[in-house]
N, C-alpha and C. Protein backbone atom coordinates (compact mmCIF):
# COMPACT_ATOMS: atom_id res chain seq x y z
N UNK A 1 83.11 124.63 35.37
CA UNK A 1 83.06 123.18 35.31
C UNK A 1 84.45 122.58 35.12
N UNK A 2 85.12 123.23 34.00
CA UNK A 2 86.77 122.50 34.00
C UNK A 2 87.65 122.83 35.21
N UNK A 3 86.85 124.09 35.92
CA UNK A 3 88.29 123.97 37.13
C UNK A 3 87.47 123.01 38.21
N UNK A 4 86.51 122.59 38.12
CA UNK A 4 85.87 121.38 38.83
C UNK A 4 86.12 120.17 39.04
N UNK A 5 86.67 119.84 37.43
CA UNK A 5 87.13 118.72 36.99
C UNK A 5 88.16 118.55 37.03
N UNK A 6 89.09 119.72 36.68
CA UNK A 6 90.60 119.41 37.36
C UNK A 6 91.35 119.40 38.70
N UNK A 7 90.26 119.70 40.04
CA UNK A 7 90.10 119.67 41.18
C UNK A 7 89.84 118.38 41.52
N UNK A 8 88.94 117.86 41.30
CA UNK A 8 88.55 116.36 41.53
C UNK A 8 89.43 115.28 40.66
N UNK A 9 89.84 115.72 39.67
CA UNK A 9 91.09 115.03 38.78
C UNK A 9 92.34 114.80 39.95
N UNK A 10 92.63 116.11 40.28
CA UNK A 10 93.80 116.28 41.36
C UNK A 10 93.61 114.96 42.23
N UNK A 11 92.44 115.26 43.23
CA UNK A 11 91.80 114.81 44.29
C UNK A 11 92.71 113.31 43.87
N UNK A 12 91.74 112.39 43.05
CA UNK A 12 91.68 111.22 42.68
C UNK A 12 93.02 110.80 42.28
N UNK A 13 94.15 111.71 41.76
CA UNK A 13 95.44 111.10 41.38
C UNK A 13 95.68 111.50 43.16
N UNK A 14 95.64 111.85 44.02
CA UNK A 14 96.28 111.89 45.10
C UNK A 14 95.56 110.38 45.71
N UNK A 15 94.42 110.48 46.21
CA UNK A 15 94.09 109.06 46.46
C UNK A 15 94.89 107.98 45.90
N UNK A 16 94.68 107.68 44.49
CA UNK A 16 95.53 106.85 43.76
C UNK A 16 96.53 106.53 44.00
N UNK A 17 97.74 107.48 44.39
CA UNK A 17 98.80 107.61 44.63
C UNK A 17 99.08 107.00 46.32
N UNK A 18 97.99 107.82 46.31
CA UNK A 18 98.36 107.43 48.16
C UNK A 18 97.88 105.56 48.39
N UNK A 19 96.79 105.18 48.10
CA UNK A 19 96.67 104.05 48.21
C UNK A 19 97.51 103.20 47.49
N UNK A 20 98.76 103.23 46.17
CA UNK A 20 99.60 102.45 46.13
C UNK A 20 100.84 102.58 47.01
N UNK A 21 100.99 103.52 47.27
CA UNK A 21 102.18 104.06 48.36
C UNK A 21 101.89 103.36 49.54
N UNK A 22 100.72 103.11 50.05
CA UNK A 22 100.74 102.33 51.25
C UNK A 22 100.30 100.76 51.06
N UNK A 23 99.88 100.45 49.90
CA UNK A 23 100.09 99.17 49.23
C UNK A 23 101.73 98.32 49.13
N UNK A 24 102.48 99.79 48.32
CA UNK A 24 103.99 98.88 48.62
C UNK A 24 104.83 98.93 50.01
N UNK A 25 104.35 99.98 50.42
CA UNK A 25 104.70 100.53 52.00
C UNK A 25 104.34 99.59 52.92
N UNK A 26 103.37 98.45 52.67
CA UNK A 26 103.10 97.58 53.46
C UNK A 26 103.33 96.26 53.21
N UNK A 27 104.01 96.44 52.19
CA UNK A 27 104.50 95.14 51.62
C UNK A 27 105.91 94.95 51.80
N UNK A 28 106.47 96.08 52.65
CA UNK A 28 108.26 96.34 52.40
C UNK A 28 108.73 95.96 53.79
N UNK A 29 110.17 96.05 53.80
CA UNK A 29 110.50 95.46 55.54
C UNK A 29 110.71 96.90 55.78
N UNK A 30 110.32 96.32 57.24
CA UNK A 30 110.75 97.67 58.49
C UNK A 30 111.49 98.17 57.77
N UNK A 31 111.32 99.55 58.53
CA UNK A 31 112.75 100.91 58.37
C UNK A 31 113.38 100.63 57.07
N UNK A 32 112.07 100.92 56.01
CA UNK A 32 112.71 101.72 54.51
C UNK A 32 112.25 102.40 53.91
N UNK A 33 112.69 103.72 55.09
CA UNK A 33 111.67 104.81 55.22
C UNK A 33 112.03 105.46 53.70
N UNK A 34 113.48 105.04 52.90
CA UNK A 34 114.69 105.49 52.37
C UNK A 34 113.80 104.89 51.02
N UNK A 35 113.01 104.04 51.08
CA UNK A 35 112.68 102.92 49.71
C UNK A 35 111.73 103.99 48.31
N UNK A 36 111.13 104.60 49.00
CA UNK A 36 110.65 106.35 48.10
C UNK A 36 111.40 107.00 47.11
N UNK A 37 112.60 106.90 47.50
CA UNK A 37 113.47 107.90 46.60
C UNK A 37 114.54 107.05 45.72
N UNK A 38 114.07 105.72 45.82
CA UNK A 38 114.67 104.50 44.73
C UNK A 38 114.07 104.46 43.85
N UNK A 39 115.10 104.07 42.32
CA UNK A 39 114.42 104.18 41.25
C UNK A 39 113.25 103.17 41.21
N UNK A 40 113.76 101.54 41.96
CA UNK A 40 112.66 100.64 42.08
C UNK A 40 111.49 100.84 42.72
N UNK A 41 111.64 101.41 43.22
CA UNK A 41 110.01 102.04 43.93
C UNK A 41 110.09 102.71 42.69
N UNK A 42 110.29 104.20 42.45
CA UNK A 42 109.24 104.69 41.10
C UNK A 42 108.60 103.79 39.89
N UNK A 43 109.79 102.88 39.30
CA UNK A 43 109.28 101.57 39.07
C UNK A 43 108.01 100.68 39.29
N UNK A 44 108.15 100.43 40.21
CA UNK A 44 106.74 99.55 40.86
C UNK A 44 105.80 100.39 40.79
N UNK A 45 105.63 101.39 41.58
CA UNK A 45 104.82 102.66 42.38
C UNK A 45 104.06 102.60 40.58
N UNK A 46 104.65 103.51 39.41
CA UNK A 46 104.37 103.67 38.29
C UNK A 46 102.94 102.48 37.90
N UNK A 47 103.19 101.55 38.07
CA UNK A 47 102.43 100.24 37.64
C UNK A 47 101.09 100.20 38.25
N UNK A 48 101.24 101.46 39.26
CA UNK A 48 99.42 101.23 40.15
C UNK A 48 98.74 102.12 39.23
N UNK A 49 99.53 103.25 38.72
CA UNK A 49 98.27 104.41 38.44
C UNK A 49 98.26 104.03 37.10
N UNK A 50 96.76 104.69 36.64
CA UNK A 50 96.19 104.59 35.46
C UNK A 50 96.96 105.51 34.55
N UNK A 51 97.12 105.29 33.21
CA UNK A 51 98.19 105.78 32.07
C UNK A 51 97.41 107.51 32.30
N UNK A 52 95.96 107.71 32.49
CA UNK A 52 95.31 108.95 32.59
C UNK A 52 96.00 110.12 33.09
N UNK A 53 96.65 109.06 34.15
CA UNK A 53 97.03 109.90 35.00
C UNK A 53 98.83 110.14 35.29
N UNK A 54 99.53 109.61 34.83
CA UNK A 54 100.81 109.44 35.11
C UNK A 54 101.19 110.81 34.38
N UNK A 55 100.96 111.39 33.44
CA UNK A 55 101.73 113.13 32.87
C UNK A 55 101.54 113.86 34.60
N UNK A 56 100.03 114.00 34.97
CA UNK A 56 99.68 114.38 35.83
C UNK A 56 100.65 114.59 37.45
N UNK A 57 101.11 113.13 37.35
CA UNK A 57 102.09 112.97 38.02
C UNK A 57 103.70 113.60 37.98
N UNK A 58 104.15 113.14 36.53
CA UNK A 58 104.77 113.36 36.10
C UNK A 58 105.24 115.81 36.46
N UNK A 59 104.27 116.13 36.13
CA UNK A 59 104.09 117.61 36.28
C UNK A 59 104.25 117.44 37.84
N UNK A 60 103.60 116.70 38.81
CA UNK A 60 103.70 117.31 40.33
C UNK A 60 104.70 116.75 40.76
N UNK A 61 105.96 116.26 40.00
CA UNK A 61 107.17 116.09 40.73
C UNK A 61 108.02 115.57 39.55
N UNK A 62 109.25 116.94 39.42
CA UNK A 62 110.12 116.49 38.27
C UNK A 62 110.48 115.71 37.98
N UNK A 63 111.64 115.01 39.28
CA UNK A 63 112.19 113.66 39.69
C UNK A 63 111.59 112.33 39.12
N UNK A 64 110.22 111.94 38.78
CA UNK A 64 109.54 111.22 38.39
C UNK A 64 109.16 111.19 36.84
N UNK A 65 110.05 112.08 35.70
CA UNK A 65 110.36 112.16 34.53
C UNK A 65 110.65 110.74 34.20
N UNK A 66 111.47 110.31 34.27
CA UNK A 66 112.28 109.31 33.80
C UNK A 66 111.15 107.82 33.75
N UNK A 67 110.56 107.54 34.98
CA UNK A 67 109.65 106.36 34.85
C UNK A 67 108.73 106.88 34.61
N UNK A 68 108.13 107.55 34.62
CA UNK A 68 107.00 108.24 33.79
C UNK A 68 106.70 108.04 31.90
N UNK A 69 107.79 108.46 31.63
CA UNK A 69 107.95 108.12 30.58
C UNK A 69 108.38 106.83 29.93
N UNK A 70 108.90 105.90 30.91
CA UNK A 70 109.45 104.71 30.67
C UNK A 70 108.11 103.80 30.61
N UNK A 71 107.53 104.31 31.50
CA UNK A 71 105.56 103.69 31.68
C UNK A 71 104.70 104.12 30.49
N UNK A 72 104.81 105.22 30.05
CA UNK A 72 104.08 105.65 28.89
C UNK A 72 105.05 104.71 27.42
N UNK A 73 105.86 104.54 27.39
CA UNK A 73 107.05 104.10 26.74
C UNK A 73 106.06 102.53 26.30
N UNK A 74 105.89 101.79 27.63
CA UNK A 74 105.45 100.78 27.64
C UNK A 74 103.93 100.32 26.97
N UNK A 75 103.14 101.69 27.34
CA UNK A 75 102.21 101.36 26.62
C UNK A 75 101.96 101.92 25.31
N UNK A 76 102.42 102.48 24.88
CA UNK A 76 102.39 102.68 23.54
C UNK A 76 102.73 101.32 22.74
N UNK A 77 103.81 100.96 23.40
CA UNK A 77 103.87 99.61 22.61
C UNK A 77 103.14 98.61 22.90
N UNK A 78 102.21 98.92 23.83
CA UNK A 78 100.96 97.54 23.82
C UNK A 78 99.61 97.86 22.82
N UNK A 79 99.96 99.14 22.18
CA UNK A 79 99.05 99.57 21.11
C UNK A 79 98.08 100.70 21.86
N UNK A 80 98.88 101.77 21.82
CA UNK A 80 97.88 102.89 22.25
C UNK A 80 98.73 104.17 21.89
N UNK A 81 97.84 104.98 21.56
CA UNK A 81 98.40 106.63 21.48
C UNK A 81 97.82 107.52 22.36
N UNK A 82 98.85 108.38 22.92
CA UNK A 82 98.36 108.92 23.98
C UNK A 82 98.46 110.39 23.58
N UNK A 83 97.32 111.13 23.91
CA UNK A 83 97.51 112.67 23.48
C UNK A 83 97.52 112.78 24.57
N UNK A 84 98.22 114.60 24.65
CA UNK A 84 98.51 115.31 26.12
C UNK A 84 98.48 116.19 25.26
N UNK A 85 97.90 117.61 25.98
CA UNK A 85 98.12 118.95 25.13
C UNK A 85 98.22 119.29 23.81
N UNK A 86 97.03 118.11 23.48
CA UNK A 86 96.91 118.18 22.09
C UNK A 86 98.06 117.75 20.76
N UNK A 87 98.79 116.66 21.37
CA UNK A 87 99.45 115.71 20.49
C UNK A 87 99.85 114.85 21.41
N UNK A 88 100.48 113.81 20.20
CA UNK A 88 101.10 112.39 20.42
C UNK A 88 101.98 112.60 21.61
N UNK A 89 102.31 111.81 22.46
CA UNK A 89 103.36 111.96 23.27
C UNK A 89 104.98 110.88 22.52
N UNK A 90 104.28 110.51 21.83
CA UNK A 90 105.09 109.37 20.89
C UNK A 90 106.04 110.13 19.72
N UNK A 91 105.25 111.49 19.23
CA UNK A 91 105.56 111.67 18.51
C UNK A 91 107.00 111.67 17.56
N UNK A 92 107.70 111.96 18.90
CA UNK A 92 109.11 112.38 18.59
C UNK A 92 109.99 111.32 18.26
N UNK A 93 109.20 109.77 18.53
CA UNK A 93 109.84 108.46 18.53
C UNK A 93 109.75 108.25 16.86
N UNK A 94 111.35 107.72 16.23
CA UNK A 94 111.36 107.06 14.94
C UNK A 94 110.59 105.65 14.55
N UNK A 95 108.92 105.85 14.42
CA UNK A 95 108.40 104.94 13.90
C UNK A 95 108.25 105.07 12.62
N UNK A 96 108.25 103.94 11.81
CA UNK A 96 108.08 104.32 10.36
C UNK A 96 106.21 103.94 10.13
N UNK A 97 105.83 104.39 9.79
CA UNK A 97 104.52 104.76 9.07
C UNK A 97 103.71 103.09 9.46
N UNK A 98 104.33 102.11 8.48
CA UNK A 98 103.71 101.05 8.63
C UNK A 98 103.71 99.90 10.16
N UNK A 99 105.00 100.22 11.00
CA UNK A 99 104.59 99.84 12.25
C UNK A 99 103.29 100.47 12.83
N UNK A 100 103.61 101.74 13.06
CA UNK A 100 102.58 102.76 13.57
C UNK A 100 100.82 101.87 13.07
N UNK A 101 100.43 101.60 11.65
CA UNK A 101 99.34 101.29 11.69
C UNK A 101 99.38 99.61 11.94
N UNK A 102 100.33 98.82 12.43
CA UNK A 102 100.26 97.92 12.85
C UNK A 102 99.92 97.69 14.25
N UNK A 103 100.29 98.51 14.64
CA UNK A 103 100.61 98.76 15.99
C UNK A 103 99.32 99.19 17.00
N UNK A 104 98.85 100.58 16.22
CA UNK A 104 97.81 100.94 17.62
C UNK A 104 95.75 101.06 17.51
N UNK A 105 95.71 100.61 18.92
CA UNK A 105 94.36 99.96 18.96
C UNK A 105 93.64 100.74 19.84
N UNK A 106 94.17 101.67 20.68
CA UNK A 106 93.30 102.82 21.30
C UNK A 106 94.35 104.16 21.27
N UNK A 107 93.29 105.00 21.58
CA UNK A 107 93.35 106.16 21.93
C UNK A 107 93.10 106.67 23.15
N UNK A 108 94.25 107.17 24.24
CA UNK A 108 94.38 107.55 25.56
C UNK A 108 94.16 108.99 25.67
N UNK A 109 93.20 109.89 25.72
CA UNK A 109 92.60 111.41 25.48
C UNK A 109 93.15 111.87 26.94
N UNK A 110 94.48 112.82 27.52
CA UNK A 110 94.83 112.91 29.05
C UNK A 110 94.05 114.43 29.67
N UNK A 111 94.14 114.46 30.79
CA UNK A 111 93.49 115.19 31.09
C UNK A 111 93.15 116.70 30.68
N UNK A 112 92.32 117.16 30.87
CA UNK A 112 91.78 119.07 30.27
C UNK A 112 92.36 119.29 28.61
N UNK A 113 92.27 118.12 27.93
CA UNK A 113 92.79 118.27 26.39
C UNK A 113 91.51 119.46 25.75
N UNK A 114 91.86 120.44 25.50
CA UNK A 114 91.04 121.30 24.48
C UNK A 114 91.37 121.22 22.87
N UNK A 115 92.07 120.76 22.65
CA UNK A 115 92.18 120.11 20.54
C UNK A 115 93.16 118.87 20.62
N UNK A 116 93.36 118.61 19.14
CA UNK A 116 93.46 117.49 18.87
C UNK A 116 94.49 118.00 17.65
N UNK A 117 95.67 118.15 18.08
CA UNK A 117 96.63 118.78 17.05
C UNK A 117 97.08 117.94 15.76
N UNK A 118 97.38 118.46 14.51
CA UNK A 118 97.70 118.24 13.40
C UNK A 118 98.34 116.50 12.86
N UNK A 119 97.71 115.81 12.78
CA UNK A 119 98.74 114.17 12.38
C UNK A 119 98.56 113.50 13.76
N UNK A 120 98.03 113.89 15.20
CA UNK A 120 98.36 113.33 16.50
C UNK A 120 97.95 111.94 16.25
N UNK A 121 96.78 111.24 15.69
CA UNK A 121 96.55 110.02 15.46
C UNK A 121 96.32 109.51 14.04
N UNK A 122 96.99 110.18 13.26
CA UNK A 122 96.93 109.38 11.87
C UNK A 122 97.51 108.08 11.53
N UNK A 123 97.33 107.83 10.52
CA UNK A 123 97.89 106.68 10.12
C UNK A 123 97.23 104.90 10.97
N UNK A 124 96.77 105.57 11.78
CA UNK A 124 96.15 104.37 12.94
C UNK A 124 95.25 103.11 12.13
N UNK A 125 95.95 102.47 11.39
CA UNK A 125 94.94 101.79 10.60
C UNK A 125 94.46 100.96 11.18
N UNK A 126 94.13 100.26 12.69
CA UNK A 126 93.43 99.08 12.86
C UNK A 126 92.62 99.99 14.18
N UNK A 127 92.63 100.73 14.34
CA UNK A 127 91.74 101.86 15.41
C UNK A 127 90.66 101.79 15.20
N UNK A 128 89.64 101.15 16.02
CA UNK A 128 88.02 101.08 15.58
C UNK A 128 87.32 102.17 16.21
N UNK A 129 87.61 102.54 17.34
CA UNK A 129 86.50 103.23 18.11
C UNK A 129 87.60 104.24 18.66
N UNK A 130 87.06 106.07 18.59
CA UNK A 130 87.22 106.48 18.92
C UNK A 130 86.63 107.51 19.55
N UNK A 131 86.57 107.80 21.01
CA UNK A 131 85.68 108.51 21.69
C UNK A 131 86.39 109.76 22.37
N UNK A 132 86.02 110.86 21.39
CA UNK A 132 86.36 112.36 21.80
C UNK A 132 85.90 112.71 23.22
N UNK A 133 86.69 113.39 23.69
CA UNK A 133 86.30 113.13 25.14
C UNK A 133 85.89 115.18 25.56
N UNK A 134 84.90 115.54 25.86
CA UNK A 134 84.50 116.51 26.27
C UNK A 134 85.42 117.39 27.00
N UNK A 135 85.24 118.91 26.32
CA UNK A 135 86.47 119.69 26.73
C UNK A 135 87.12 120.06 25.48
N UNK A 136 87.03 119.01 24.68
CA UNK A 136 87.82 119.17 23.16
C UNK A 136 87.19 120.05 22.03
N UNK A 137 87.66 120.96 21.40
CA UNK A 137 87.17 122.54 20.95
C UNK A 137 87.53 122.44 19.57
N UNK A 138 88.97 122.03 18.96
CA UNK A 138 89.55 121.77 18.11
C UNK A 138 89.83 120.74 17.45
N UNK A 139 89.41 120.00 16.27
CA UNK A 139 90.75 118.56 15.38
C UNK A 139 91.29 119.25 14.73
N UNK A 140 92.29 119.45 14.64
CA UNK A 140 93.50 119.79 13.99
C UNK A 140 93.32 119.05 12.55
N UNK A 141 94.26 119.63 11.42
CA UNK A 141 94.15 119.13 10.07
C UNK A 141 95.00 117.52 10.22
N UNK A 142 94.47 116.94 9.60
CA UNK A 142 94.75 115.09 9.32
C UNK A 142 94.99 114.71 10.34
N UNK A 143 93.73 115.41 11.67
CA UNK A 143 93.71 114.16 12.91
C UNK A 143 94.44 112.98 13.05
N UNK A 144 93.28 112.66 12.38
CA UNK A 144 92.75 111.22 12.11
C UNK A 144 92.58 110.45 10.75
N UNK A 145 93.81 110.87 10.16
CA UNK A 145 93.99 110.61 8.48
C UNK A 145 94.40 109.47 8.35
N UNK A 146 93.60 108.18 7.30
CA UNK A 146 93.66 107.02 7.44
C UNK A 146 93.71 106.03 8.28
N UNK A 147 92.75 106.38 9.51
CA UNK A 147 92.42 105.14 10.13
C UNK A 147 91.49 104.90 9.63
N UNK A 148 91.76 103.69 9.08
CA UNK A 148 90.73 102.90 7.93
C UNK A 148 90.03 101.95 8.08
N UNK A 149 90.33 101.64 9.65
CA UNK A 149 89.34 100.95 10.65
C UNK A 149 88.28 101.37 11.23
N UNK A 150 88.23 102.12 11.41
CA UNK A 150 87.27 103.11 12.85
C UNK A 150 85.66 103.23 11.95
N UNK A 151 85.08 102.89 12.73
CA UNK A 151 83.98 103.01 12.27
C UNK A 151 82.87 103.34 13.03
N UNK A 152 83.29 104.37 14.47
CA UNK A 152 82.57 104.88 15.27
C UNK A 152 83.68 105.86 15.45
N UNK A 153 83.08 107.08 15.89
CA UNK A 153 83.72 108.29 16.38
C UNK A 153 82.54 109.36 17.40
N UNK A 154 82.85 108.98 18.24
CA UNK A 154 82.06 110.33 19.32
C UNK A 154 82.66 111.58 19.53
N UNK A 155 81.82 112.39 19.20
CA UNK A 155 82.60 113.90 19.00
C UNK A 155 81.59 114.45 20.57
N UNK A 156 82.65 115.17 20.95
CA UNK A 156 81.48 115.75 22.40
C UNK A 156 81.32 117.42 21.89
N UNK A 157 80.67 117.69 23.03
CA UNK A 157 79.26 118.83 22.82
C UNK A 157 80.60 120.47 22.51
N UNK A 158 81.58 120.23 22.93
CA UNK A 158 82.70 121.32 23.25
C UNK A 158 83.09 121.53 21.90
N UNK A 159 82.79 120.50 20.97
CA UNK A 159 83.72 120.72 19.82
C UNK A 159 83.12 121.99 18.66
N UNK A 160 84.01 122.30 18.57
CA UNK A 160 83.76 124.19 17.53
C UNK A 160 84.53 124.03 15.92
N UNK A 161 84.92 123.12 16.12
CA UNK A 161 86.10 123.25 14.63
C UNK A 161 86.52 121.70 14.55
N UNK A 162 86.89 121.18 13.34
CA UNK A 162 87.08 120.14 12.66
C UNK A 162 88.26 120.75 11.21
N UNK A 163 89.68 120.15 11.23
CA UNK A 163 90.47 121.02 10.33
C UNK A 163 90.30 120.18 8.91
N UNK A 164 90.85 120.75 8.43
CA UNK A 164 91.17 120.33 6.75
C UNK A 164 91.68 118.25 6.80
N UNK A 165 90.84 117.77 5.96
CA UNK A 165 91.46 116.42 6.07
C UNK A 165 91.40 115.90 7.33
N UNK A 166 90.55 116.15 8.95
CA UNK A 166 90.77 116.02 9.57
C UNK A 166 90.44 114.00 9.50
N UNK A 167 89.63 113.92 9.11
CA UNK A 167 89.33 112.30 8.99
C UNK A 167 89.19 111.60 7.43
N UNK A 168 90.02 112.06 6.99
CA UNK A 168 90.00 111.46 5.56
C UNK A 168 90.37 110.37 5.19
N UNK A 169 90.13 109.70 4.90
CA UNK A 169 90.78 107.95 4.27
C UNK A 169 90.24 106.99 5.68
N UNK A 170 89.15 107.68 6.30
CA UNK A 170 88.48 106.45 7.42
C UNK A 170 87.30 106.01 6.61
N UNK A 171 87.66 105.02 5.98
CA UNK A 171 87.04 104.33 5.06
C UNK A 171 86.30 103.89 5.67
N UNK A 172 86.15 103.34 6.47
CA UNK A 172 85.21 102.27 7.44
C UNK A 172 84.28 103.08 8.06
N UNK A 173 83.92 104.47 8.13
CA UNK A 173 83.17 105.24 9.11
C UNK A 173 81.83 105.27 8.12
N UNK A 174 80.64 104.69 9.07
CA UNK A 174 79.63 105.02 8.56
C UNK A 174 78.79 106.14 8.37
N UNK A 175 78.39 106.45 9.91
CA UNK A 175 77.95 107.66 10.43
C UNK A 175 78.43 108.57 11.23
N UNK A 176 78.20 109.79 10.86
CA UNK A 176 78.90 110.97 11.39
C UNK A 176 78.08 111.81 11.92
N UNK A 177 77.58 112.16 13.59
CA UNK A 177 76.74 112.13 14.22
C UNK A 177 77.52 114.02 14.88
N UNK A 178 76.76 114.83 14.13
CA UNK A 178 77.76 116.32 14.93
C UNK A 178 76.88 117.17 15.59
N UNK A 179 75.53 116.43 15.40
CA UNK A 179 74.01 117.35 15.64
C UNK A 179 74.01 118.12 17.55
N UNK A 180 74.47 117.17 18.11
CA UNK A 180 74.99 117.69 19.66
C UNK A 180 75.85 118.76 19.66
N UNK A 181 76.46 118.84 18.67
CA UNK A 181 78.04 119.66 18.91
C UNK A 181 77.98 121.18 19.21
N UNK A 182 78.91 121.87 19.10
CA UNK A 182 78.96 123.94 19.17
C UNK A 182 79.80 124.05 17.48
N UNK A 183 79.98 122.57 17.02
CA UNK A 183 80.84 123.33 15.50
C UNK A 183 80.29 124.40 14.47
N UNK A 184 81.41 125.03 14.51
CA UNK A 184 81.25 126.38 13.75
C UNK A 184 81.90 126.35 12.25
N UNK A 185 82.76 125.38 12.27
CA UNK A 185 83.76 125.41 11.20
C UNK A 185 84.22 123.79 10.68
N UNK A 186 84.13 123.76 9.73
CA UNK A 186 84.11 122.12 9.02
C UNK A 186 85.09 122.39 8.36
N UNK A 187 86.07 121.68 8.08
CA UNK A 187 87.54 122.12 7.24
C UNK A 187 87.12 121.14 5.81
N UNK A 188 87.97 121.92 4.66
CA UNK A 188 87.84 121.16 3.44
C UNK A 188 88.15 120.18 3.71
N UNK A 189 88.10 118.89 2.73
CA UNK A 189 88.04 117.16 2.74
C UNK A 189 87.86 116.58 3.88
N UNK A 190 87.28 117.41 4.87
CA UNK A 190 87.86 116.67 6.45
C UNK A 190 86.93 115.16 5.98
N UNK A 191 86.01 114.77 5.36
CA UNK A 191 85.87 113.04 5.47
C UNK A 191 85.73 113.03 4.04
N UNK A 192 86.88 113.38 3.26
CA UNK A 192 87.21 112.52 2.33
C UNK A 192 87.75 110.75 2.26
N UNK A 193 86.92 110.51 0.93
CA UNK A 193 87.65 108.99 1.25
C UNK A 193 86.55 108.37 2.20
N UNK A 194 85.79 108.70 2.74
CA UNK A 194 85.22 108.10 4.01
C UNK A 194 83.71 107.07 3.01
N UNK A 195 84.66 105.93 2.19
CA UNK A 195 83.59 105.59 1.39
C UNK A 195 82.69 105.06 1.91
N UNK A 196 82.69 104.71 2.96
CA UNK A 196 81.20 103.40 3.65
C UNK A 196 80.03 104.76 4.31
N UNK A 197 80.68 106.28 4.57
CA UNK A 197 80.07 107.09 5.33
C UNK A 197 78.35 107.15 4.66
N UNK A 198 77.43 106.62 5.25
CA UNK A 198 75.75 107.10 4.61
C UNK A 198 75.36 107.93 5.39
N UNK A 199 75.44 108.43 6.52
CA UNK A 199 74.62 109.80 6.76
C UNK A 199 75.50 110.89 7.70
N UNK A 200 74.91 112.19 7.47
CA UNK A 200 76.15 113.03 8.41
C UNK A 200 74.61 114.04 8.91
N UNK A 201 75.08 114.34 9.87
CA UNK A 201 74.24 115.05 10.58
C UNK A 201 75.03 116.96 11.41
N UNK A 202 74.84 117.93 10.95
CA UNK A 202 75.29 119.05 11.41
C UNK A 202 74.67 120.12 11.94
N UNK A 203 75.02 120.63 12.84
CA UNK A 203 74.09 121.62 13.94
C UNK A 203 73.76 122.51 13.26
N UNK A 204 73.03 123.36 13.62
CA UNK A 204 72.67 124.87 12.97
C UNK A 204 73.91 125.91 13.32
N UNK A 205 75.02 125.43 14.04
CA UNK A 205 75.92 126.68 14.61
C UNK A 205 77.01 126.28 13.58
N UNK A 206 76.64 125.80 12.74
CA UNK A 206 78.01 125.66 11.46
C UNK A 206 77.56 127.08 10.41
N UNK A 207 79.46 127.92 10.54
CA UNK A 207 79.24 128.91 9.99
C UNK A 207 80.11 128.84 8.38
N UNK A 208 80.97 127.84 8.87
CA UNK A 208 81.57 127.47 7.48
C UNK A 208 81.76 126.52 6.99
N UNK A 209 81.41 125.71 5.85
CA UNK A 209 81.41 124.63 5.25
C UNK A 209 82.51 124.75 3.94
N UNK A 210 83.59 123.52 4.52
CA UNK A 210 84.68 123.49 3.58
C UNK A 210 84.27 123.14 2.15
């Protein structure tokens, strides 16, 4: 099924691609056959595809590093965190703590993510809804530590493990819904703090309880 999905993933960033390419391609004057390999075209070009998909891109042609990241750059600062391979792509950027929970309002899950590495979305204090996206096996310890907003979380059927502290200080989370899941392993405090939480629900394939 995942090499299914990353086949038809492919598919669809090529469409994508191709239908803005002949979007600006038809918008340009004659004979600039040359206009492709300008930074302003990667520029523009960047602005058609969906944030889903731009790493994607980014991997099928080196050259396209630079606005790639200048596009992801952009939306982070319209309030979003983007995991890839199981962390922040932000990470490495000097935010201090309290922008960060000023700041972000979704969560961008990129393609074939199997965990959800250590701190990747903490601190997210105005984050309401977050929807685990299938494929995902792992949360890493303090996920999702103090988003103190969120008060929905969809965990999909793939997930096996939940780390230490993984959602602690999401004060706002009511219900914790894991009865669908494959989890095997619940990490200590993972919903500490989670004072509004009234019911939790866990599969029979849980082998360890923190």
């Amino acid at each position: 099924m995942t090499t299914k999905v990353a086949t038809l993933t492919t598919e669809v960033v090529a469409l994508t691609t191709e239908v803005a390419a002949l979007e600006i391609a038809n918008s340009a004057p004659a004979h600039t056959s040359d206009l492709i390999s300008t930074i302003d075209f990667k520029r523009h070009f960047v602005d058609f595809v969906h944030i889903e998909m731009l790493l994607v891109l980014r991997e099928v042609c080196k050259e396209w590093n630079s606005v790639v990241i200048e596009r992801v750059d952009k939306s982070v600062e319209s309030g979003a965190i983007i995991v890839v391979d199981g962390k922040n792509v932000d990470e490495e950027v000097v935010w201090s703590r309290e922008e960060r929970r000023q700041l972000v309002t979704q969560v961008v899950f990129l393609l074939n993510i199997t965990k959800i590495a250590a701190r990747a979305c903490a601190n997210a204090e105005i984050l309401v809804v977050v929807d685990i996206p299938e494929g995902v096996e792992r949360i890493y310890d303090w996920a999702f530590e103090d988003c103190e907003s969120s008060t929905t979380v969809t965990f999909p059927r793939t997930l096996t493990s939940i780390g230490y502290g993984a959602f602690s200080g999401c004060s706002s989370l009511d219900n914790v819904d894991l009865l669908h899941t494959n989890l095997q392993e619940l990490g200590e405090f993972a919903f500490e703090a989670c004072y509004e939480l009234k019911s939790m629900t866990i599969p029979d394939s849980l082998q360890t309880l923190g």
